[in-house]
Protein backbone atom coordinates (compact mmCIF):
# COMPACT_ATOMS: atom_id res chain seq x y z
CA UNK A 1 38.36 19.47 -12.88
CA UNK A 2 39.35 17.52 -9.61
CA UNK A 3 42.06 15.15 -10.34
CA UNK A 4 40.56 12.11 -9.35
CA UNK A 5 42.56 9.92 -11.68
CA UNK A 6 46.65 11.38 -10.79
CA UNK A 7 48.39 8.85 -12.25
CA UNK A 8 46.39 6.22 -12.77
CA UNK A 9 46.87 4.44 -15.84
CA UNK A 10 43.05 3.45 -17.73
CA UNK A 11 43.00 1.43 -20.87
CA UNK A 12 40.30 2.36 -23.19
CA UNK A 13 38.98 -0.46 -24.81
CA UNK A 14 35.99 0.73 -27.21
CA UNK A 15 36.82 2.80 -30.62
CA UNK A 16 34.17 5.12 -30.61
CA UNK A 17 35.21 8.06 -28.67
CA UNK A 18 38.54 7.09 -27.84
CA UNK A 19 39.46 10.61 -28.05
CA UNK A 20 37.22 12.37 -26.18
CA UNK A 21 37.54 9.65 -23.10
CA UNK A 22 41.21 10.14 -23.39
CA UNK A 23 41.11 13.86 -22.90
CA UNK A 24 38.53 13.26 -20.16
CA UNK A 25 40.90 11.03 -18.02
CA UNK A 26 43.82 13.67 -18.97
CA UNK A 27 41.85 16.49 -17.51
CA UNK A 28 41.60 14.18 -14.37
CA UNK A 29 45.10 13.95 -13.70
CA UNK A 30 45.00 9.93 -15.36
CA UNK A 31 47.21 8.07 -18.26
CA UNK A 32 44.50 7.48 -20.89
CA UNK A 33 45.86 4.22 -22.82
CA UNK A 34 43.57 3.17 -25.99
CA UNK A 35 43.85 -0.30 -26.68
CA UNK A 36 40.96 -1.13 -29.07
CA UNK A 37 39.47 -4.24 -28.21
CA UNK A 38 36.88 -4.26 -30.83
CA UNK A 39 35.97 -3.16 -34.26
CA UNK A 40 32.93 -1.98 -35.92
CA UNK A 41 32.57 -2.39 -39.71
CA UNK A 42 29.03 -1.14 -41.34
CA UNK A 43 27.78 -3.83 -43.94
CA UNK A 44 26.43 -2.47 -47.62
CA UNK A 45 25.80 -5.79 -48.81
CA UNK A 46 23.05 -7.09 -50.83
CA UNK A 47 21.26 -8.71 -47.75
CA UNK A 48 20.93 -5.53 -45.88
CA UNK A 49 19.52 -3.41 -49.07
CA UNK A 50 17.35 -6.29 -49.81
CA UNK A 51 16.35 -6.16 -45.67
CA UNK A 52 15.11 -2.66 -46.40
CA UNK A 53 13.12 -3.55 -49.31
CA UNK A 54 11.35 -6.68 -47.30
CA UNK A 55 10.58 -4.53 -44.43
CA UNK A 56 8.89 -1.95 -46.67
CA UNK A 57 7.09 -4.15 -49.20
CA UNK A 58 6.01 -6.19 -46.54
CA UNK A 59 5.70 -4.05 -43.28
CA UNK A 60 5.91 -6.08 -40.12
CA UNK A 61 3.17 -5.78 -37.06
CA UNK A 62 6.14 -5.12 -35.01
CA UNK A 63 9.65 -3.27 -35.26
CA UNK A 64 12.15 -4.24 -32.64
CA UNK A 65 15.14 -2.09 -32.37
CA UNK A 66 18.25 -2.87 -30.26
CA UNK A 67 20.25 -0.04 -30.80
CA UNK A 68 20.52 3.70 -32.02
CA UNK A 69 23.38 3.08 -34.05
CA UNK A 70 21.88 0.74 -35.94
CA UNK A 71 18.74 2.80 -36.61
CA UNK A 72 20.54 5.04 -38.25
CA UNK A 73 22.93 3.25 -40.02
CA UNK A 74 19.26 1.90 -41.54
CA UNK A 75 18.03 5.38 -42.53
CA UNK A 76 21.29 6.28 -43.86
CA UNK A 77 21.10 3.66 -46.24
CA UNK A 78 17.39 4.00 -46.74
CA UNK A 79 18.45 7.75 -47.76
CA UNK A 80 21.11 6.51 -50.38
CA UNK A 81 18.48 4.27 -51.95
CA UNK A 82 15.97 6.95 -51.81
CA UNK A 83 13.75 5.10 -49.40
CA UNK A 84 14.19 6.90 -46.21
CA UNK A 85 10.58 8.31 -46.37
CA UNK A 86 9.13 5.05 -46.93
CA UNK A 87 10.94 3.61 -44.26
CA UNK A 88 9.45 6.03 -42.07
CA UNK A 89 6.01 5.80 -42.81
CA UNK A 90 6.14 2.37 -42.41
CA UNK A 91 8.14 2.34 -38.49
CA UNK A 92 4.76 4.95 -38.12
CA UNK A 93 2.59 2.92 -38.85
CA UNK A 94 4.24 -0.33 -36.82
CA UNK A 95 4.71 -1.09 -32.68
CA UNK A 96 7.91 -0.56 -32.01
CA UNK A 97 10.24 -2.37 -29.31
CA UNK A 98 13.05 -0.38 -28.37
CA UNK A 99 16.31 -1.62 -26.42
CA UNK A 100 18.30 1.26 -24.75
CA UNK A 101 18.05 4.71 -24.22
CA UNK A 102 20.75 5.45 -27.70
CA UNK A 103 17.90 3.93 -29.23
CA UNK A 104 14.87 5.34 -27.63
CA UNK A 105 16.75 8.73 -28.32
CA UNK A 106 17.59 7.94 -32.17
CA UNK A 107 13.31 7.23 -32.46
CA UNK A 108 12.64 10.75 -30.80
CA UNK A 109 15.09 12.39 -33.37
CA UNK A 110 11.96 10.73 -35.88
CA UNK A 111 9.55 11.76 -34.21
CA UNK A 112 8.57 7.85 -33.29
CA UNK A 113 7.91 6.52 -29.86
CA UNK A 114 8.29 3.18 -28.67
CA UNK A 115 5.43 0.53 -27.47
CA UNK A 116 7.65 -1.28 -25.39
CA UNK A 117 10.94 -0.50 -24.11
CA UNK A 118 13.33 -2.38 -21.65
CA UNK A 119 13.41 -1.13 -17.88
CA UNK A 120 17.29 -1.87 -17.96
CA UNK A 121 19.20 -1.68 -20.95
CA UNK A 122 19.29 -5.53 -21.70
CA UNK A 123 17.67 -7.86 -24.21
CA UNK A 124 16.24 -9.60 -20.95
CA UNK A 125 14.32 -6.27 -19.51
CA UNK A 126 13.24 -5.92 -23.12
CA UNK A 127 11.43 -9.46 -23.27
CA UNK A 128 10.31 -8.78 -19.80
CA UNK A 129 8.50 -6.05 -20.47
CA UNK A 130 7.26 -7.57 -24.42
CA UNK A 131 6.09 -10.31 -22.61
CA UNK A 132 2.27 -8.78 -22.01
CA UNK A 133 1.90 -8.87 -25.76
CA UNK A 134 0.01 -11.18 -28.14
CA UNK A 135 2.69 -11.96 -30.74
CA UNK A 136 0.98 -15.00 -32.16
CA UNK A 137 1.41 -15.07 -36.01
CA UNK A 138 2.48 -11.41 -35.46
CA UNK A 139 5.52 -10.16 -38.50
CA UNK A 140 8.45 -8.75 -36.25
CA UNK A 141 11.22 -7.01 -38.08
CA UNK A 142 14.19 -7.49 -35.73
CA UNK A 143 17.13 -4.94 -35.90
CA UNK A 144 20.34 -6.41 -34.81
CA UNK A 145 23.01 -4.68 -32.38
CA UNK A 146 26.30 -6.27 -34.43
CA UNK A 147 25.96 -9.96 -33.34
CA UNK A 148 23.05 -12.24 -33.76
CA UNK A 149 20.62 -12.41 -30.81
CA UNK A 150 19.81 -16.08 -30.18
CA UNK A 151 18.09 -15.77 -27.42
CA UNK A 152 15.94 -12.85 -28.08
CA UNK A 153 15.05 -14.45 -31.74
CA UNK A 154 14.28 -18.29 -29.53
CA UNK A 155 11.85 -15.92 -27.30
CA UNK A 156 9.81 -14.36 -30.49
CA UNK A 157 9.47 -17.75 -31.70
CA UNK A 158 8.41 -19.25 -28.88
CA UNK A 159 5.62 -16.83 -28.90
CA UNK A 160 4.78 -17.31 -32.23
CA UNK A 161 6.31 -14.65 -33.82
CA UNK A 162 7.05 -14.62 -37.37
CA UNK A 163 10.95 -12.88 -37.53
CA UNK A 164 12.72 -11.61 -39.91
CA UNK A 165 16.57 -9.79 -39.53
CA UNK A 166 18.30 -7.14 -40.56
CA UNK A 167 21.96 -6.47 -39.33
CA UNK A 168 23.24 -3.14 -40.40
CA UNK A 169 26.74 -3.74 -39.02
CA UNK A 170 28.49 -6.39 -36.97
CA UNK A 171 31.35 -6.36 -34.39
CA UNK A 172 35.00 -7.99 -35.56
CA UNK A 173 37.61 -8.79 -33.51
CA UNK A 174 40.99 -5.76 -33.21
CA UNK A 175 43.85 -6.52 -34.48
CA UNK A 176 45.40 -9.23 -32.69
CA UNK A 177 48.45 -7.17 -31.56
CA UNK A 178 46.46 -4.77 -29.97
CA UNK A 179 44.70 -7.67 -27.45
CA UNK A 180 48.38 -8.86 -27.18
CA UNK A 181 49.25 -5.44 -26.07
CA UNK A 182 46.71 -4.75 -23.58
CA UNK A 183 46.70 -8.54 -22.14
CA UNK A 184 49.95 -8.36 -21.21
CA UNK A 185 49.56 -4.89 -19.42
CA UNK A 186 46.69 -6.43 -17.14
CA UNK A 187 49.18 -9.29 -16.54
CA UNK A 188 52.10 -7.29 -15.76
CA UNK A 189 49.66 -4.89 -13.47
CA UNK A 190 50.75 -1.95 -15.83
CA UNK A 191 47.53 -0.88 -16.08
CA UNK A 192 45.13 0.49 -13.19
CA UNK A 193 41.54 0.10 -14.54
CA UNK A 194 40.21 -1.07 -18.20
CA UNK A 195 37.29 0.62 -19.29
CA UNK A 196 34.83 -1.91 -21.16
CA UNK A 197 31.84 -0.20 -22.94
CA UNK A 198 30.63 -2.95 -25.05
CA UNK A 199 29.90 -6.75 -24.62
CA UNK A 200 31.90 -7.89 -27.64
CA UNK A 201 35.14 -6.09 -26.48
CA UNK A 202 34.94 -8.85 -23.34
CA UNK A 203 34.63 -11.47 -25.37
CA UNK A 204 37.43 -10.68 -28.01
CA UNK A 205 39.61 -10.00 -25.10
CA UNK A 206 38.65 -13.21 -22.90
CA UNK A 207 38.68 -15.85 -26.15
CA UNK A 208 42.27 -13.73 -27.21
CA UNK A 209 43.70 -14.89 -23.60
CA UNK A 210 42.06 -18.13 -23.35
CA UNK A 211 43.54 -19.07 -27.04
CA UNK A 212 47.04 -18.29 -25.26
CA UNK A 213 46.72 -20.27 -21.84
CA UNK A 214 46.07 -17.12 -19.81
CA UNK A 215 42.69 -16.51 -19.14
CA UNK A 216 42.74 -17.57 -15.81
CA UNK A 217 45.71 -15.24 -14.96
CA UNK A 218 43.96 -12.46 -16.23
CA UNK A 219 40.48 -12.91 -14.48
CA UNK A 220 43.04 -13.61 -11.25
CA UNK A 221 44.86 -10.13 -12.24
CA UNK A 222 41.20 -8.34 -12.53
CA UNK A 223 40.31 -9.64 -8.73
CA UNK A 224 43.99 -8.76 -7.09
CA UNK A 225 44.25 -5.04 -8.27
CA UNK A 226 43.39 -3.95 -11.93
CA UNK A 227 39.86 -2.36 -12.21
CA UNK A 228 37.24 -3.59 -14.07
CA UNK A 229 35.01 -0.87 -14.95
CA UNK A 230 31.50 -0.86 -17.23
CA UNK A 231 29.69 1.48 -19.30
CA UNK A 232 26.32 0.32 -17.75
CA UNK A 233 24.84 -2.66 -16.82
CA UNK A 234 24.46 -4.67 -20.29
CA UNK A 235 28.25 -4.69 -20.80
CA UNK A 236 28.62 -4.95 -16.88
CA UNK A 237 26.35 -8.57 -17.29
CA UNK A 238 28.83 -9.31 -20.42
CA UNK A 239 32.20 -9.08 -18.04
CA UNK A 240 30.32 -10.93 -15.43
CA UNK A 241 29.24 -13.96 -18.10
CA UNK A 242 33.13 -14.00 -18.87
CA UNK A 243 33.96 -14.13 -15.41
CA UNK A 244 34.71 -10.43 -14.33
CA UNK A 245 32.91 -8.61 -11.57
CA UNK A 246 32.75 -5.18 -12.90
CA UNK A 247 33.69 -2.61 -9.54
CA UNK A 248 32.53 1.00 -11.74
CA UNK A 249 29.41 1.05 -13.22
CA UNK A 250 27.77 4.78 -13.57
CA UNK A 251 23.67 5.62 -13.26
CA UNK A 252 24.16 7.11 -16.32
CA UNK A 253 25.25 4.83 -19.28
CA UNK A 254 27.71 7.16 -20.97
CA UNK A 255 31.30 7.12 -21.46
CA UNK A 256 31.83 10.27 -20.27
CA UNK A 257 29.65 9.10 -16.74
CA UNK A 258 32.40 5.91 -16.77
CA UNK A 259 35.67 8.28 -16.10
CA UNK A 260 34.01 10.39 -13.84
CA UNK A 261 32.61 7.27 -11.83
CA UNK A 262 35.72 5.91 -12.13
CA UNK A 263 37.39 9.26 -11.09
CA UNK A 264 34.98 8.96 -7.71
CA UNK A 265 36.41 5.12 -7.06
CA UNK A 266 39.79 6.11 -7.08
CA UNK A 267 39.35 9.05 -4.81
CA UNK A 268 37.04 7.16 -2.31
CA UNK A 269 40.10 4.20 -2.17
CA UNK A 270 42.70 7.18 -1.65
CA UNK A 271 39.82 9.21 1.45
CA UNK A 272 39.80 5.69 2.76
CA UNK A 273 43.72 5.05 2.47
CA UNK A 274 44.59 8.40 3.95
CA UNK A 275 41.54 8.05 6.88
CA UNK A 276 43.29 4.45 7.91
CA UNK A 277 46.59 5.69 7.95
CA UNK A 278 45.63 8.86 10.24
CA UNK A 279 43.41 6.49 12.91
């Protein structure tokens, strides 16, 4: 594999995958540094089994899914409280709204296809393209992505939409050492590039630095030399709501797509370097 990344130094901010990203930018010559930026903890509460019940004692006109993740994290329960085929039958027999490919991909594995599905990735290509529909008085059983979805929830409302929630897991902040750690390396310039492949890992890392009088020094570090790169464009929106510009986002929204685009950055600033030097 071309070494794309010699010696650059990438902190890995998500905690799924950490290890196969890090042996990704090894192969590429790079420094893989995982600094967790966010958690993910699955909820087996009450609510959520009770969620499950609802949605199939009282099947909705409409199932809106926001990620694949999720889905399953659904059946899986449904399959512990020996539910799963009822669960099924019932997402069958609803119109579905799908956010994402993950989750697109996580319906095909059921044999279910989506109604409506965003043209981007985001919650806003998602209402964009649910906003044909009649969803006057309609039941919509909204599945969560690990944070609530105000604006999404104020949309189906506005049209009339009767919603109810279900949140099979929910984002939590790292440990607070571990933004320490990686804040300080994007201060200090001792990282190259951060790799963010989730909106909440952002935000944890933005309110972390603003709590300690430095989040203006960091955004100021992102624009004079340390990377900002995205998984895609939903997370790439995230940064820019927080005030970074993401410079890598890949066609492809996968983390392996991120190193490699990121791989192709470096290599074009070194070609373009080398090219300046020579003329």
């Amino acid at each position: 594999m071309a070494q794309h990344l010699a010696g650059i130094r990438v902190a890995l901010t998500g905690p799924r995958k950490s290890k196969e990203m890090s042996i990704l930018v090894e192969k590429m010559g790079g420094i893989p540094l995982v600094r967790p930026a966010q958690g993910t903890v699955f909820l087996d509460d009450r609510s959520i089994r009770d969620g499950l019940v609802s949605w199939i004692s009282d099947p909705p006109d409409w199932a809106v899914l926001t990620t694949g993740m999720g889905l399953d994290a659904l059946f899986e329960m449904a399959e512990d409280m020996e539910i799963a085929d009822q669960l099924l039958d019932v997402l069958s027999e609803s119109s579905i709204a799908a956010r994402g490919y993950k989750t697109v991909n996580a319906l095909k594995k059921r044999k279910l296809t989506p109604l409506v599905r965003d043209d981007d990735g985001s919650t806003d290509g998602l209402i964009r393209e649910f906003a044909p529909h009649d969803l006057a008085g309609k039941k919509v059983m909204l599945q969560l992505h690990g944070e609530t979805a105000p604006k999404l929830v104020a949309w189906l409302e506005e049209q009339g939409a009767i919603v109810r929630q279900v949140l099979p897991y929910r984002h939590v902040p790292p440990e607070e050492a571990e933004l320490e750690q990686l804040l300080n390396e994007i201060l200090k310039f001792e990282v190259d590039a951060v790799a963010f492949t989730s909106g909440p890992q952002v935000r944890f890392l933005t309110q972390y630095a603003a709590s300690q009088d430095k989040l203006e020094p960091m955004l100021a570090a992102f624009r004079q030399g340390v990377i900002p790169a995205s998984v895609g464009k939903v997370t790439a929106n995230s940064m820019r709501e927080e005030g970074i510009e993401a410079l890598v986002i890949p066609e492809e929204e996968k983390m392996g797509a991120l190193i490699v685009e990121l791989g192709r950055y470096f290599a074009a600033g070194r070609a373009a370097k080398t090219s300046g030097m020579q003329s």
